[in-house]
Protein backbone atom coordinates (compact mmCIF):
# COMPACT_ATOMS: atom_id res chain seq x y z
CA UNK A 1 -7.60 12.88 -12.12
CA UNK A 2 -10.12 13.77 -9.26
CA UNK A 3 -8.75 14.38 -6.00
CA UNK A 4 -10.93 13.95 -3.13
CA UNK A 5 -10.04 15.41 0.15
CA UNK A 6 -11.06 14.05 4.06
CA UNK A 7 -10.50 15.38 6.78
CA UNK A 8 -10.84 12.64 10.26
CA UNK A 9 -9.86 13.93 13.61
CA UNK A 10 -6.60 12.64 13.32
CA UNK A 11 -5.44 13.37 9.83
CA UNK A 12 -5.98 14.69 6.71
CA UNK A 13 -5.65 13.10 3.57
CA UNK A 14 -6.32 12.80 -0.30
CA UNK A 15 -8.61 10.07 -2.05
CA UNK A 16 -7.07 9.86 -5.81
CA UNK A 17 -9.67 8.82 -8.31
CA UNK A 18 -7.99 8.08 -11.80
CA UNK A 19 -9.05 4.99 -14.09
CA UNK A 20 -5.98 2.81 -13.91
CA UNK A 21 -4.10 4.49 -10.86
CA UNK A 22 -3.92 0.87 -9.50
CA UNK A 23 -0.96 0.12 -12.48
CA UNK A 24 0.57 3.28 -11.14
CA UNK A 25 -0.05 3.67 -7.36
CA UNK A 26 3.71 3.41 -6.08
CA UNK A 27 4.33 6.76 -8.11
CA UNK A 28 2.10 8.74 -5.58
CA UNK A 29 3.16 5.92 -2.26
CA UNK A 30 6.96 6.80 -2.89
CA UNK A 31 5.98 11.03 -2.51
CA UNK A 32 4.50 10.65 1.10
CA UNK A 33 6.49 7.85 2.61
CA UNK A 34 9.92 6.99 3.80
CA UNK A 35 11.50 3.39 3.13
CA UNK A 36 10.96 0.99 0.86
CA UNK A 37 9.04 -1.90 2.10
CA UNK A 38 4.93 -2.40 1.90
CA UNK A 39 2.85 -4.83 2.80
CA UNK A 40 -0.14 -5.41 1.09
CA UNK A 41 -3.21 -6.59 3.37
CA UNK A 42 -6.28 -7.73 1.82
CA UNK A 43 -8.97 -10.47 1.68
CA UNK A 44 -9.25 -12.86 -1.00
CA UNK A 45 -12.12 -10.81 -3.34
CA UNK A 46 -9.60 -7.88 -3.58
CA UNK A 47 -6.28 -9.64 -4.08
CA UNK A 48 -7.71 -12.13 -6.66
CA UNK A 49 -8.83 -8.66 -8.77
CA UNK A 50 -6.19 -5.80 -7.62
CA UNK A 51 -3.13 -7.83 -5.81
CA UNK A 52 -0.73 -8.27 -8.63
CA UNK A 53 -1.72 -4.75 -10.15
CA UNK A 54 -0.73 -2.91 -6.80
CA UNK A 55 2.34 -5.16 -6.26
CA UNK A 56 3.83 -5.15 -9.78
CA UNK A 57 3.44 -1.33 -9.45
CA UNK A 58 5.18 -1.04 -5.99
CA UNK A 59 8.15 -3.76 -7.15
CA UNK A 60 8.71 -1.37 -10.55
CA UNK A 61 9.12 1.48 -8.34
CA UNK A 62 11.94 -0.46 -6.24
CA UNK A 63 9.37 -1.17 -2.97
CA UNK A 64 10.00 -4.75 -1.71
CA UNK A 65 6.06 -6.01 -1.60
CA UNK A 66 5.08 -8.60 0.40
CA UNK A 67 1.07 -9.77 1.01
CA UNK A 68 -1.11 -10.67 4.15
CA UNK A 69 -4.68 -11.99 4.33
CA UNK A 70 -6.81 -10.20 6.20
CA UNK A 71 -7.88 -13.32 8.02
CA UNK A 72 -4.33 -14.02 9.32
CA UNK A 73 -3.28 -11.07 11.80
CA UNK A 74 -0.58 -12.96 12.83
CA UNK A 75 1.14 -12.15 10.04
CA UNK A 76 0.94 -8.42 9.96
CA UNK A 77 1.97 -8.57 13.21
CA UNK A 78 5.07 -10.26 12.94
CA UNK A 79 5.97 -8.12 9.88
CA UNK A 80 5.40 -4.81 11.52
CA UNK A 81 7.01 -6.22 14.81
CA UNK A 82 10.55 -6.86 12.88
CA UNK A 83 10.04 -3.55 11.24
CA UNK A 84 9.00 -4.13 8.23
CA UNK A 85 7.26 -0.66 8.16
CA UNK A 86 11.07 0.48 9.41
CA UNK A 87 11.84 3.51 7.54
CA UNK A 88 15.49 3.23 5.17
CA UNK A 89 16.59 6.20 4.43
């Protein structure tokens, strides 16, 4: 595995660059959050090739998944609104 590291002005951060990290992505989500809820935001190019990859790798890891559109705001905002990013500890 590669690991590429940026640097912003607000954070810094790790790119992971692995073939077939997608399948396994929740292993390295679960080490730097809290809770157990994600939601998945994408447009319809990406989720018709990745969506089920990421999400089937998040649900085996316990992580309640649930998917937005990028097109449809709305519904990010309601999520994150009723705390769906709410941490459970």
């Amino acid at each position: 595995m590669k690991t590429l590291k940026v640097e912003t002005q607000s954070a810094l951060y790790d790119i992971l660059i692995e073939k077939g990290i997608l399948s396994k992505c929740a292993m390295y989500i679960k080490n730097v959050v809290r809770g157990k809820k994600a939601l998945i935001i994408s447009d319809s190019n990406v989720a018709e090739l990745y969506l089920d990859t990421v999400k089937s790798s998040l649900e085996n890891e316990g992580f309640v998944a649930a998917e937005g559109d990028l097109r449809r705001e709305t519904l990010f905002l309601q999520n994150f609104s009723h705390g769906f990013f709410a941490s459970e500890e």
